[in-house]
Protein backbone atom coordinates (compact mmCIF):
# COMPACT_ATOMS: atom_id res chain seq x y z
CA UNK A 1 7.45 -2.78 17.72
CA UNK A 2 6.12 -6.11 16.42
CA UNK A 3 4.62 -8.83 18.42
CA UNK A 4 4.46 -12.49 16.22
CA UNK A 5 1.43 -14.55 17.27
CA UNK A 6 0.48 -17.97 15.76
CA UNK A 7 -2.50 -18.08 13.30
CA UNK A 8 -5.10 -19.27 15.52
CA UNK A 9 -4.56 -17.22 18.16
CA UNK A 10 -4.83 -14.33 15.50
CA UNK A 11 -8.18 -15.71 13.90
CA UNK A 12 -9.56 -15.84 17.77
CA UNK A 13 -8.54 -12.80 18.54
CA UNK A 14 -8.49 -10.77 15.70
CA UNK A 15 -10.36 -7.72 16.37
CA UNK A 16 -8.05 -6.93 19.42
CA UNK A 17 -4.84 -7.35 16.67
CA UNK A 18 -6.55 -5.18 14.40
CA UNK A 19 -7.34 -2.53 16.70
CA UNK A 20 -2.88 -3.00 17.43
CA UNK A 21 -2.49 -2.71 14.06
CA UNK A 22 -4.66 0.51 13.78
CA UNK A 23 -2.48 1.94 16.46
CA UNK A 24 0.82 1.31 14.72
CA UNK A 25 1.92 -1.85 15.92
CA UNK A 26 3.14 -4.78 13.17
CA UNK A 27 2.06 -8.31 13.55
CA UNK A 28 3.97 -10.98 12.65
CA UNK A 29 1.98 -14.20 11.48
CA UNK A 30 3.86 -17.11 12.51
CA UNK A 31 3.23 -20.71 11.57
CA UNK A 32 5.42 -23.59 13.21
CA UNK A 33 7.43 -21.21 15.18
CA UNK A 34 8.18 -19.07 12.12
CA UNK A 35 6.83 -15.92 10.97
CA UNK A 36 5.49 -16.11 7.61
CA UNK A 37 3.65 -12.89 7.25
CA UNK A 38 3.23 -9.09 8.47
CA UNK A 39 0.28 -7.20 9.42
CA UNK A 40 0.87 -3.45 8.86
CA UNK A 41 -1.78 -0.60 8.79
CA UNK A 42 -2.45 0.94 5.71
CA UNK A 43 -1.86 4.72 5.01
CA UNK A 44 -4.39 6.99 6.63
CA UNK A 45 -5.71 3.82 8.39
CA UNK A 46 -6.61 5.44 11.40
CA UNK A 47 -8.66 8.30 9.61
CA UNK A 48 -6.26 11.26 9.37
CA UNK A 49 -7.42 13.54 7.09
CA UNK A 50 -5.61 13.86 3.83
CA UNK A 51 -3.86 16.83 2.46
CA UNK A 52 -5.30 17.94 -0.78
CA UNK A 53 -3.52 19.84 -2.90
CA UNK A 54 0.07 19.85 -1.26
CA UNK A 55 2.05 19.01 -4.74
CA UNK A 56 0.21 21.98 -6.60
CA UNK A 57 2.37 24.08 -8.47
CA UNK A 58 5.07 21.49 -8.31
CA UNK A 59 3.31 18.89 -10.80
CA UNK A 60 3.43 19.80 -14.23
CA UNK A 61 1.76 18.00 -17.38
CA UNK A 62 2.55 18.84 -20.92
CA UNK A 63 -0.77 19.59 -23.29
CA UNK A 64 -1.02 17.07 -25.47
CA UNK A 65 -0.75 14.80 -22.23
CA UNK A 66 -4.61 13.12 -23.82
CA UNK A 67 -3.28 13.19 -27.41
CA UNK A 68 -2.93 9.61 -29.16
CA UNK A 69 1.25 8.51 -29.13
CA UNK A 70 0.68 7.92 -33.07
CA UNK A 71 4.74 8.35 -32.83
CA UNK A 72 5.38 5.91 -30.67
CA UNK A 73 3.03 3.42 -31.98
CA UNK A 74 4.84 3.66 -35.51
CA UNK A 75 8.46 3.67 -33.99
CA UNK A 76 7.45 0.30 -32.53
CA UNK A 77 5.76 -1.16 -35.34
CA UNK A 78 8.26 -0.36 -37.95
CA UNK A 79 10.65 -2.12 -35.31
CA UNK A 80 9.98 -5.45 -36.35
């Protein structure tokens, strides 16, 4: 659900709208009667706790992942 509020009703209030935002609501920013912007809470905003280590086994890299692209580099410069 989102709720549009003018800007300085959100800079008065904006605490309360945060804590709205936390929760899951949107905020729309509106200025003249138009919304102009959206408040949305970030991933994990409200603290869950992260999953570590729920892609292992399916992420691969190859082992000269750290090694210089010397290939490349030429392919590029020998381009021009």
């Amino acid at each position: 659900m989102s709720t549009t509020i003018n800007v300085h009703d959100f800079k008065t209030n904006y605490s309360k709208y945060l804590e709205r935002v936390i929760s899951g609501e949107e905020i729309l920013l509106g200025k003249h009667g138009k919304a102009v912007a959206k408040i949305v809470a970030l991933p994990n905003a409200n603290n869950e706790t992260r999953n570590l280590g729920m892609l292992k086994g399916k992420v691969w890299t190859s082992d000269d992942f750290n090694e210089p692209m010397t290939d490349l580099w030429s392919m590029v410069a020998n381009k021009k």
